[in-house]
Protein backbone atom coordinates (compact mmCIF):
# COMPACT_ATOMS: atom_id res chain seq x y z
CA UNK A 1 6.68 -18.17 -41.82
CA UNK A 2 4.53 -15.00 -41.77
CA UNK A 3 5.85 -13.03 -38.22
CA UNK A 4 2.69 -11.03 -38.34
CA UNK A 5 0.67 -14.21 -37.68
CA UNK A 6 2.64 -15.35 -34.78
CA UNK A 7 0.78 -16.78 -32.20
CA UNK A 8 3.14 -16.62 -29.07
CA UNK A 9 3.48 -13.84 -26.59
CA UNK A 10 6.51 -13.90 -24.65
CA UNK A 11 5.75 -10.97 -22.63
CA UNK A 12 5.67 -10.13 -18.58
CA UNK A 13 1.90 -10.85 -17.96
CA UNK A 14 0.61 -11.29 -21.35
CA UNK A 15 -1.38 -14.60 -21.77
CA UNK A 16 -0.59 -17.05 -24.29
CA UNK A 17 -2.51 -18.34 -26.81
CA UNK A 18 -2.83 -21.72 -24.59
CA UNK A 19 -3.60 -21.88 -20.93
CA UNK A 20 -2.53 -25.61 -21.13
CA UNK A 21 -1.88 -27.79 -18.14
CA UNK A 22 -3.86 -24.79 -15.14
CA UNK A 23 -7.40 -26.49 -15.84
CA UNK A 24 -7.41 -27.39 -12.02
CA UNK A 25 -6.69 -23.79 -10.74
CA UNK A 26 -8.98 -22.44 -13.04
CA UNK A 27 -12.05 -24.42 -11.95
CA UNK A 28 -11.61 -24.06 -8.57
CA UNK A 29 -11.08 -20.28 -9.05
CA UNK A 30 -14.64 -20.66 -10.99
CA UNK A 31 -16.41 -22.82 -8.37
CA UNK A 32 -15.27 -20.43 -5.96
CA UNK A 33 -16.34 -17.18 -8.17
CA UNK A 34 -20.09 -18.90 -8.53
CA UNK A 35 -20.30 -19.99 -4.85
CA UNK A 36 -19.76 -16.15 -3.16
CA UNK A 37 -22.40 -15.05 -5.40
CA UNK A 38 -24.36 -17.74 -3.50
CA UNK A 39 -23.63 -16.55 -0.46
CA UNK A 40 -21.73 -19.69 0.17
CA UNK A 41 -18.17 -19.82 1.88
CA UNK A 42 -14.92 -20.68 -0.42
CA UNK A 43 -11.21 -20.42 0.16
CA UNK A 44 -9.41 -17.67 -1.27
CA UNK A 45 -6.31 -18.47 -3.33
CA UNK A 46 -2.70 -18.03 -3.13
CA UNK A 47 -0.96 -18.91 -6.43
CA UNK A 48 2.40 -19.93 -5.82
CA UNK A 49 5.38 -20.43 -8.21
CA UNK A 50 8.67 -19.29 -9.40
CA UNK A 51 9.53 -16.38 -12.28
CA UNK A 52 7.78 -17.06 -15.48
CA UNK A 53 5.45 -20.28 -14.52
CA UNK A 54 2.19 -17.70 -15.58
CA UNK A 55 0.50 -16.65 -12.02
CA UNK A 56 -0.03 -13.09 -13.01
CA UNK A 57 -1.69 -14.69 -16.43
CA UNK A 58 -3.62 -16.78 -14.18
CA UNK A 59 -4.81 -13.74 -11.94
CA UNK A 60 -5.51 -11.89 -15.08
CA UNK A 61 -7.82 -14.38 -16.12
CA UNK A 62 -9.56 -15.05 -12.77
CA UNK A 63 -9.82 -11.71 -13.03
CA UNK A 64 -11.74 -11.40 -16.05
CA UNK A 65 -13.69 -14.73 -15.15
CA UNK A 66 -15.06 -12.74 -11.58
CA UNK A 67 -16.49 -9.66 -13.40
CA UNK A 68 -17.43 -11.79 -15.91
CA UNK A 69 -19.95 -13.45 -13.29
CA UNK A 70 -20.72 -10.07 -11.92
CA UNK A 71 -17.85 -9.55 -9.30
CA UNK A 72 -16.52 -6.00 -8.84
CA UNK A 73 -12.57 -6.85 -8.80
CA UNK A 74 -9.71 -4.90 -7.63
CA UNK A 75 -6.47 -5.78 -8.88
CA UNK A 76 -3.17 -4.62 -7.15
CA UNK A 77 0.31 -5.40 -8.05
CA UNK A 78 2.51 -5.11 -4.26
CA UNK A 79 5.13 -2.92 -4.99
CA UNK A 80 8.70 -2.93 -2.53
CA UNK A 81 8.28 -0.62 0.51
CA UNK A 82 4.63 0.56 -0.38
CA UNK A 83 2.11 0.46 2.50
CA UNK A 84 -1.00 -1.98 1.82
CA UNK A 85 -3.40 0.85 3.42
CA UNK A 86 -1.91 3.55 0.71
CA UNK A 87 -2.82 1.00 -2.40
CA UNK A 88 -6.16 -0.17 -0.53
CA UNK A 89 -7.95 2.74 -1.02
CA UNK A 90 -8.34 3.97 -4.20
CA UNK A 91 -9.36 0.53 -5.14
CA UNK A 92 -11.90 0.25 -2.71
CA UNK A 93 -13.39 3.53 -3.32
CA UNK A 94 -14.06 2.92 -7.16
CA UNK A 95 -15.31 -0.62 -6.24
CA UNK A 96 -18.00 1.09 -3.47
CA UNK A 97 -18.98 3.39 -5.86
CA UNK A 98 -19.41 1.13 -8.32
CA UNK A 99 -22.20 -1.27 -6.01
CA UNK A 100 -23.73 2.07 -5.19
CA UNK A 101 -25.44 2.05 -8.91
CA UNK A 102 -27.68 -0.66 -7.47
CA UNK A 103 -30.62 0.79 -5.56
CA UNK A 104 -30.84 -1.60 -2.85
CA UNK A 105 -26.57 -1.05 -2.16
CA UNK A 106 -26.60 2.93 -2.08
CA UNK A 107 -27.01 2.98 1.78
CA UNK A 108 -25.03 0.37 2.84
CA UNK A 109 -22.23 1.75 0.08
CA UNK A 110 -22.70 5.18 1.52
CA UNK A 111 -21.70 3.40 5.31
CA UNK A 112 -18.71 1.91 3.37
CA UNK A 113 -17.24 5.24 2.17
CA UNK A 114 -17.82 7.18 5.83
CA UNK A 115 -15.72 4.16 6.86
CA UNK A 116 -13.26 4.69 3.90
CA UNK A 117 -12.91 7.90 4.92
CA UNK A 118 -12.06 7.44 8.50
CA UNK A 119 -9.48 5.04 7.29
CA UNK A 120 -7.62 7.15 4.79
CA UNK A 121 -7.91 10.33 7.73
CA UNK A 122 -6.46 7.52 10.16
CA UNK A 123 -3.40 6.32 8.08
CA UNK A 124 -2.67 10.02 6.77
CA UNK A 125 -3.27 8.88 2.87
CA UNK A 126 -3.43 11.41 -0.06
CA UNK A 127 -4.37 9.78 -3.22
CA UNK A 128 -4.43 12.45 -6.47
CA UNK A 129 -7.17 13.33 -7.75
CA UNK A 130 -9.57 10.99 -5.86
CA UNK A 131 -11.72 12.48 -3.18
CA UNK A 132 -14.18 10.52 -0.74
CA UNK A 133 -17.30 13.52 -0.64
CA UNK A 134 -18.61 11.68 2.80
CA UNK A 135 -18.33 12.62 6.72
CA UNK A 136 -15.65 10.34 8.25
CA UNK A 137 -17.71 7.81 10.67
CA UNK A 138 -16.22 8.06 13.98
CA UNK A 139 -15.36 4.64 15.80
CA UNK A 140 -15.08 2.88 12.28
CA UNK A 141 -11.94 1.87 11.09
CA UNK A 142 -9.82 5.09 12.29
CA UNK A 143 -7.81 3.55 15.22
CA UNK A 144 -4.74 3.99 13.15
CA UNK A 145 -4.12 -0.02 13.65
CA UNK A 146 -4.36 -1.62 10.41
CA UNK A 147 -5.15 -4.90 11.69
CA UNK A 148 -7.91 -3.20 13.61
CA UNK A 149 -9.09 -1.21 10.83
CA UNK A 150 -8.82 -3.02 7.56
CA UNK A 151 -11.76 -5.96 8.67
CA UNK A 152 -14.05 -3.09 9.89
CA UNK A 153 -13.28 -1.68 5.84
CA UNK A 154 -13.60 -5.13 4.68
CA UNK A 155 -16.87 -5.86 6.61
CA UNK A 156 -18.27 -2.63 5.31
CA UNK A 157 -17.34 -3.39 1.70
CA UNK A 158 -18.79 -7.04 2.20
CA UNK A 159 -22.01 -5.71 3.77
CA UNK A 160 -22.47 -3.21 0.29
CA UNK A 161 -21.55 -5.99 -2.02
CA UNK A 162 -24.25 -8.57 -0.49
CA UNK A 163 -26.95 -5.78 -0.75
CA UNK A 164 -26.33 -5.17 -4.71
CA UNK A 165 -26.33 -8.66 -5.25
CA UNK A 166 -23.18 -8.98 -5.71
CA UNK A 167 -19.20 -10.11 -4.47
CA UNK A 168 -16.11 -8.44 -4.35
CA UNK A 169 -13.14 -9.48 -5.03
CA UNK A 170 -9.70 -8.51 -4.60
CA UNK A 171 -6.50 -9.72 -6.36
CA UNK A 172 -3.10 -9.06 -5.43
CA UNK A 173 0.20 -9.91 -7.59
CA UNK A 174 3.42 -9.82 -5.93
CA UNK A 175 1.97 -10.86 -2.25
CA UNK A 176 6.02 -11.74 -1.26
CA UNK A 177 6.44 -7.98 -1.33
CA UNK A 178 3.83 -6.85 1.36
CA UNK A 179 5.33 -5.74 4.77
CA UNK A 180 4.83 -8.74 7.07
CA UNK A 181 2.06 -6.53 9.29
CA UNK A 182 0.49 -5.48 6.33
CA UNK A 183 0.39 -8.97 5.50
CA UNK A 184 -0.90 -10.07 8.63
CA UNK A 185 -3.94 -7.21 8.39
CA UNK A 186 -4.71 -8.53 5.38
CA UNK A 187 -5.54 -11.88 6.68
CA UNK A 188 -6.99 -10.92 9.58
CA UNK A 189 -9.33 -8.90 7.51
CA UNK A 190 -10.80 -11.52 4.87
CA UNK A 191 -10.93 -13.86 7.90
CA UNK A 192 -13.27 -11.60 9.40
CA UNK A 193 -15.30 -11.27 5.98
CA UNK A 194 -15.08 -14.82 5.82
CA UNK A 195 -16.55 -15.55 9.26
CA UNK A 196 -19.80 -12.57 8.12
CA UNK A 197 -20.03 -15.01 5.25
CA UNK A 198 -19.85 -11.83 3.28
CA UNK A 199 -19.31 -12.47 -0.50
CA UNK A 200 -15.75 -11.19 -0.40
CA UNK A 201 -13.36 -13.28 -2.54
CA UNK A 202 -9.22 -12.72 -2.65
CA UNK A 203 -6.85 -14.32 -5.20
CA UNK A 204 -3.27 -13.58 -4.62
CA UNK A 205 -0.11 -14.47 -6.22
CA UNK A 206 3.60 -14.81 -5.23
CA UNK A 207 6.86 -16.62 -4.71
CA UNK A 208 6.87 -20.11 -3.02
CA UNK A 209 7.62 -18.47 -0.11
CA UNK A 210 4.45 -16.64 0.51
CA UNK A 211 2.76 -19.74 1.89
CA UNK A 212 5.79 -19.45 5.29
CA UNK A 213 5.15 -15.94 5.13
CA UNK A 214 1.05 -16.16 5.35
CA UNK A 215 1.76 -18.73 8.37
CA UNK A 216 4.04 -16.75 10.16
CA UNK A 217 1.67 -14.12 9.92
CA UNK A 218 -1.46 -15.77 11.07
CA UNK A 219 -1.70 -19.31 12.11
CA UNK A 220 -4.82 -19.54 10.74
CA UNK A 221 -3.76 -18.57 6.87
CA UNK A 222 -3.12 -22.06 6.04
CA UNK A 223 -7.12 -22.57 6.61
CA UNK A 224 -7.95 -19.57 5.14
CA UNK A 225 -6.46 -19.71 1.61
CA UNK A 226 -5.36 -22.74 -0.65
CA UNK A 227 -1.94 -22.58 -2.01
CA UNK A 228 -1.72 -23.85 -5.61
CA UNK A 229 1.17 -24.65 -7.19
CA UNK A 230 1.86 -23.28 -10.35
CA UNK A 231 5.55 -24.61 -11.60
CA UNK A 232 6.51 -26.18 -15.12
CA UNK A 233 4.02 -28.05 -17.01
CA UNK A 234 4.23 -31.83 -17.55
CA UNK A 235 5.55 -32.81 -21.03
CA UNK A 236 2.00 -33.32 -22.61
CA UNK A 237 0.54 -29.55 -21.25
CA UNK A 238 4.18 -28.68 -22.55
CA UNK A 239 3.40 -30.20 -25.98
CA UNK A 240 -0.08 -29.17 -26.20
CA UNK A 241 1.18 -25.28 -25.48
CA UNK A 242 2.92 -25.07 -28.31
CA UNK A 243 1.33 -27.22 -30.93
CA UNK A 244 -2.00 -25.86 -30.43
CA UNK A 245 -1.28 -22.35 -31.18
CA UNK A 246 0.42 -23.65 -34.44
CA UNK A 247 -2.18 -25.93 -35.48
CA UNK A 248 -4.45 -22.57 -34.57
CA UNK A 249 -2.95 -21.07 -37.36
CA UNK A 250 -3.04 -23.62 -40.01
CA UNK A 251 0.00 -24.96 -39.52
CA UNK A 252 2.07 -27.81 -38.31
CA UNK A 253 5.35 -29.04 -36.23
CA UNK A 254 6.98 -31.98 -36.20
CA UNK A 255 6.89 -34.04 -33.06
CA UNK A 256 11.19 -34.29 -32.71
CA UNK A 257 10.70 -30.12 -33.12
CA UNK A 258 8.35 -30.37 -29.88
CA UNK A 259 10.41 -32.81 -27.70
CA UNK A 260 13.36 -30.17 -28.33
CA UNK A 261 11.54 -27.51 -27.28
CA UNK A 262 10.13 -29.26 -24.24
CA UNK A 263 13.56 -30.67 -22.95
CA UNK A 264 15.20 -26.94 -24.11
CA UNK A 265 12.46 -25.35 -21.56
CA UNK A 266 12.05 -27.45 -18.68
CA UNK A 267 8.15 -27.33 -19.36
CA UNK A 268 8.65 -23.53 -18.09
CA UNK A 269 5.86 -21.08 -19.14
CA UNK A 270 7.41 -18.03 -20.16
CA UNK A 271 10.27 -20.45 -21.79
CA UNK A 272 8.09 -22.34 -23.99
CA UNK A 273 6.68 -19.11 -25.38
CA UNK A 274 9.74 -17.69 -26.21
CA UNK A 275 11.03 -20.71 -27.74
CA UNK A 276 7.52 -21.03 -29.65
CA UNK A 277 7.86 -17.36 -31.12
CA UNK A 278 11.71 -18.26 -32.55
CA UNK A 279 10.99 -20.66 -33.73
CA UNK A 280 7.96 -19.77 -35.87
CA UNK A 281 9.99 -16.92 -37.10
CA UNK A 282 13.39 -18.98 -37.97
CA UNK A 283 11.33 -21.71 -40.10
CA UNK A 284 10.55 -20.84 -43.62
CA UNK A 285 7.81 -22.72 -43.96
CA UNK A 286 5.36 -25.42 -42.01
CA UNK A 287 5.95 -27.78 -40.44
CA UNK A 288 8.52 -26.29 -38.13
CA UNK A 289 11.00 -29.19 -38.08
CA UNK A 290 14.09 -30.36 -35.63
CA UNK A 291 16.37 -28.21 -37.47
CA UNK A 292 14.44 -25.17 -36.52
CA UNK A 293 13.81 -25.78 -33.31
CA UNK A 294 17.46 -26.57 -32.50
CA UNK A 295 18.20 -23.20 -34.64
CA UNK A 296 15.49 -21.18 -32.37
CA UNK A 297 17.59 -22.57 -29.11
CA UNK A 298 20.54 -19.51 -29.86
CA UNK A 299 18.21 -16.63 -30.53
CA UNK A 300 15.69 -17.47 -27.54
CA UNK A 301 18.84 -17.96 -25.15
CA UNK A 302 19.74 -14.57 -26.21
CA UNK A 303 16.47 -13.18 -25.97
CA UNK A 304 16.13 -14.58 -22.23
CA UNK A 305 20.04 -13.36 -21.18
CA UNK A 306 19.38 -9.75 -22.30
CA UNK A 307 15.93 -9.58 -21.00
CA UNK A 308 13.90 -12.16 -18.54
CA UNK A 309 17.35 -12.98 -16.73
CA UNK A 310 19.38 -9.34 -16.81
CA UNK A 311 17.00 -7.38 -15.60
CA UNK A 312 16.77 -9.36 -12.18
CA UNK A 313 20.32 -9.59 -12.36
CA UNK A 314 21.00 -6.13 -12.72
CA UNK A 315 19.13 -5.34 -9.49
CA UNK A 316 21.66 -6.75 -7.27
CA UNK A 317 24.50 -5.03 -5.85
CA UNK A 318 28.35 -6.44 -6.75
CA UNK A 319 28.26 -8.35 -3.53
CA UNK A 320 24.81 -9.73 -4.33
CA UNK A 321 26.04 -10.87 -7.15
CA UNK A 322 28.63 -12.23 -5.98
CA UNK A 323 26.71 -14.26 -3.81
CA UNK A 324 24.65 -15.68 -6.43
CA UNK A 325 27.46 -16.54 -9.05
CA UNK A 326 29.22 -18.35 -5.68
CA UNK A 327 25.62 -20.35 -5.96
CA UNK A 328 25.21 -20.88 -9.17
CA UNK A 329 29.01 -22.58 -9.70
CA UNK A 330 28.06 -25.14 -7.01
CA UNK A 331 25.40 -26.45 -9.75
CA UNK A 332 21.75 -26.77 -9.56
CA UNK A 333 19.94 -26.17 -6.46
CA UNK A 334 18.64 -26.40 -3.88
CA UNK A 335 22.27 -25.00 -2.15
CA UNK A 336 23.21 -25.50 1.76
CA UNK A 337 23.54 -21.53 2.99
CA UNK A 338 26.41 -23.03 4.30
CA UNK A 339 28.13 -24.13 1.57
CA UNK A 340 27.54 -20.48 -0.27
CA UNK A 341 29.70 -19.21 2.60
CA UNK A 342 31.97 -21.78 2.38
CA UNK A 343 32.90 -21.03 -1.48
CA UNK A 344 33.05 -17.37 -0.38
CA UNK A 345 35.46 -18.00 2.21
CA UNK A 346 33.08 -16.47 5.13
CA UNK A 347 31.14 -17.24 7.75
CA UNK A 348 27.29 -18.15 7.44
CA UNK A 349 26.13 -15.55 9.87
CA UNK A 350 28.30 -12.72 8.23
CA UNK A 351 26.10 -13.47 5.24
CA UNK A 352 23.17 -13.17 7.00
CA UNK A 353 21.87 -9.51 6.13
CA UNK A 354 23.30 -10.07 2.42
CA UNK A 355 21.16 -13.53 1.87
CA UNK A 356 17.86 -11.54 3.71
CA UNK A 357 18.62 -8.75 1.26
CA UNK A 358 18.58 -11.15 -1.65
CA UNK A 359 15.37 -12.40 -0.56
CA UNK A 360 13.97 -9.45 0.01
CA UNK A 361 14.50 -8.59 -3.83
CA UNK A 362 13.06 -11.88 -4.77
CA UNK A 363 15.83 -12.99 -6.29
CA UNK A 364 16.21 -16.57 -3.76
CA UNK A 365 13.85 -18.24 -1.55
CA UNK A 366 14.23 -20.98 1.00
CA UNK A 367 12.25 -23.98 0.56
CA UNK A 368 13.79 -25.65 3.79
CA UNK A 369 15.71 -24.68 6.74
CA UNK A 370 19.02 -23.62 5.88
CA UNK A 371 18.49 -24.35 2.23
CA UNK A 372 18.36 -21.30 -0.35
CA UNK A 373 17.01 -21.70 -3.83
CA UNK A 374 16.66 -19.12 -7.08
CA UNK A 375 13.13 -17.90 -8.13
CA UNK A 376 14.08 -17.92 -11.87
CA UNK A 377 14.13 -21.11 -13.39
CA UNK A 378 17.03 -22.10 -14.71
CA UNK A 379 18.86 -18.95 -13.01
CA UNK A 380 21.98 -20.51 -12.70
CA UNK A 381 22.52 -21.54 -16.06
CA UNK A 382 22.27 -17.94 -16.78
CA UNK A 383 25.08 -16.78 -14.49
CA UNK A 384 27.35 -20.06 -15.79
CA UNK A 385 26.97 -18.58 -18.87
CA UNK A 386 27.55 -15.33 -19.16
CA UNK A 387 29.64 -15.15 -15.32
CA UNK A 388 31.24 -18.41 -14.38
CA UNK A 389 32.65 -19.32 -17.59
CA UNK A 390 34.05 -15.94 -18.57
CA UNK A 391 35.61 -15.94 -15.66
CA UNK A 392 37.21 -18.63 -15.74
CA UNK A 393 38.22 -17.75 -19.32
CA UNK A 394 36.07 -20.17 -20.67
């Protein structure tokens, strides 16, 4: 079949041609889009999931839903080790500027940037080319304490988005990767937006264990945000993702093709697309039958070992991966810590720092005490594959 017609995009981020099965998230993200330009109170978000279930698609589309309604959005991806403050600001100042082009906004926006100001001269932050042409505003925001400073900012941004008429809202991928005070500003600061009822919405996204992370941070976070979960879709939203997109096209696939894909993928996002892609480029012509899809299963294996799975992989030191391939030959998971040491012949505390450091890289999570998990699906089929079995000679 033509490649050039392809509908499936097995990319980091890019959306597929079927947002099947995150009808739920969506509406609420819409509800709560319409109700801050209301000047009613919603929940902000939290999108939580493993690698490759589509949160950063769904961000990028709640995204383009809020400015769509007439938000002003800023959208952040968290880097490791980067200070919230230092990616804070240049958003904020094109979002300011951008309310100051209504007439009713340009005072309160020019408040906003005086307290910008004080907050970038507070926490010492250069940012290129971008300059903030306004006296700092003394007492505002420039204690240096980011959980003192960053609601005064929020308030102020709040204030200049309810006099245009307007909301604001701010969207963060990666949220497992802020520092935990950063994280804890954060929070503080929408709370305090929140309790202004300014029209200040935030959508984040992140690993499952974001939700622990929000609660260790603030008590509170667990009544300040809802945590969705976005995991595998159920056999028919699994069906539906990839038949649509055919049919789209004029085309057809058999049903044994899609219950092969489906039981191939695990229902998993980012799976189903690159099994879609394969196998719309292996079949000569429509419908895409069994034998295809069972033909697709060595190329998109491939495509996933080389890319999705090395790269995360390759980020871990020889004795992180050691540690992983020690989890991945006790089976599936969820594994006991414990019994990771065990088959490694040490004790659970000496693996302490190397499991944190693991986690830290986003590589495992803990869903319960003393249990550890992976955050790719399907992970440790991966390592069995290409790690266990080799060496075992396999």
């Amino acid at each position: 079949m033509d490649p050039v017609r392809n509908p499936f995009a097995p990319g980091a981020g890019s959306r597929p041609p079927e947002l099947a099965g995150r009808e739920g998230i969506l509406q609420d993200a819409r509800t709560a889009i319409q109700r801050a330009l209301l000047g009613k109170s919603s929940r902000s978000q939290m999108l939580l999931g493993l690698r490759g279930v589509g949160k950063t698609v769904l961000l990028n589309k709640i995204e383009e839903m809020a400015e769509s309604a007439g938000h002003i959005t800023s959208a952040i991806e968290a880097p490791e080790g980067k200070a919230l403050s230092e990616l804070l600001v240049p958003k904020i100042n094109q979002a300011v500027r951008k309310l100051s082009a209504a007439e009713n906004a340009k005072a309160k926006a020019h408040q906003a940037l005086r307290a910008l100001r004080s907050f970038s001269a507070a926490f010492k932050l250069t940012y290129g080319e971008i300059s903030i042409s306004v006296d700092p505003e003394v007492g505002v925001a420039d204690s240096g304490d980011l959980e003192a400073d960053l609601p005064e900012l929020f308030v102020r941004v709040g204030e200049t988005a309810r006099a245009a008429g307007k909301a604001w809202t701010l969207l963060i991928d990666e949220v497992q990767y802020l520092r935990s005070s950063d994280l804890a500003a954060l929070i503080v600061a929408l709370h305090k937006a929140n309790q202004r009822e300014l029209p200040v919405l935030f959508f984040g996204a992140g690993l499952p264990q974001v939700a622990a992370l929000s609660g260790d941070a603030k008590s509170y976070a667990e009544r300040l945000f809802h945590y969705p979960a976005v995991g595998a879709l159920g056999n028919e939203d699994a069906e539906s993702a990839i038949r649509q997109p055919i049919e789209d096209e004029g085309e057809r696939i058999e049903n044994e093709a899609l219950h092969e894909i489906v039981a191939k993928t695990k229902g998993y996002p980012y799976f189903l697309q690159e099994w879609g892609y394969q196998c719309w480029n292996i079949a000569e012509r429509s419908p895409i039958t069994l034998a295809d899809a069972v033909r697709a299963a060595g190329a998109a294996t491939k495509r996933l070992d080389d890319g999705f799975f090395k790269v995360r992989f390759d980020r871990l030191t020889p004795k992180e991966r050691e540690y992983v391939i020690a989890m991945a030959k006790l089976g599936s998971g969820p594994y006991r810590s414990s019994d990771v040491a065990a088959a490694l012949k040490e004790t659970h505390q000496s693996l302490g720092p190397r499991r944190s450091q693991i986690i830290s890289k986003g590589m495992i999570y803990s869903p319960s005490h003393g249990d550890i998990a992976f955050t790719v699906p399907m992970f440790e089929e991966y390592l069995v594959r290409n790690y266990v079995k080799n060496a075992a000679g396999d």
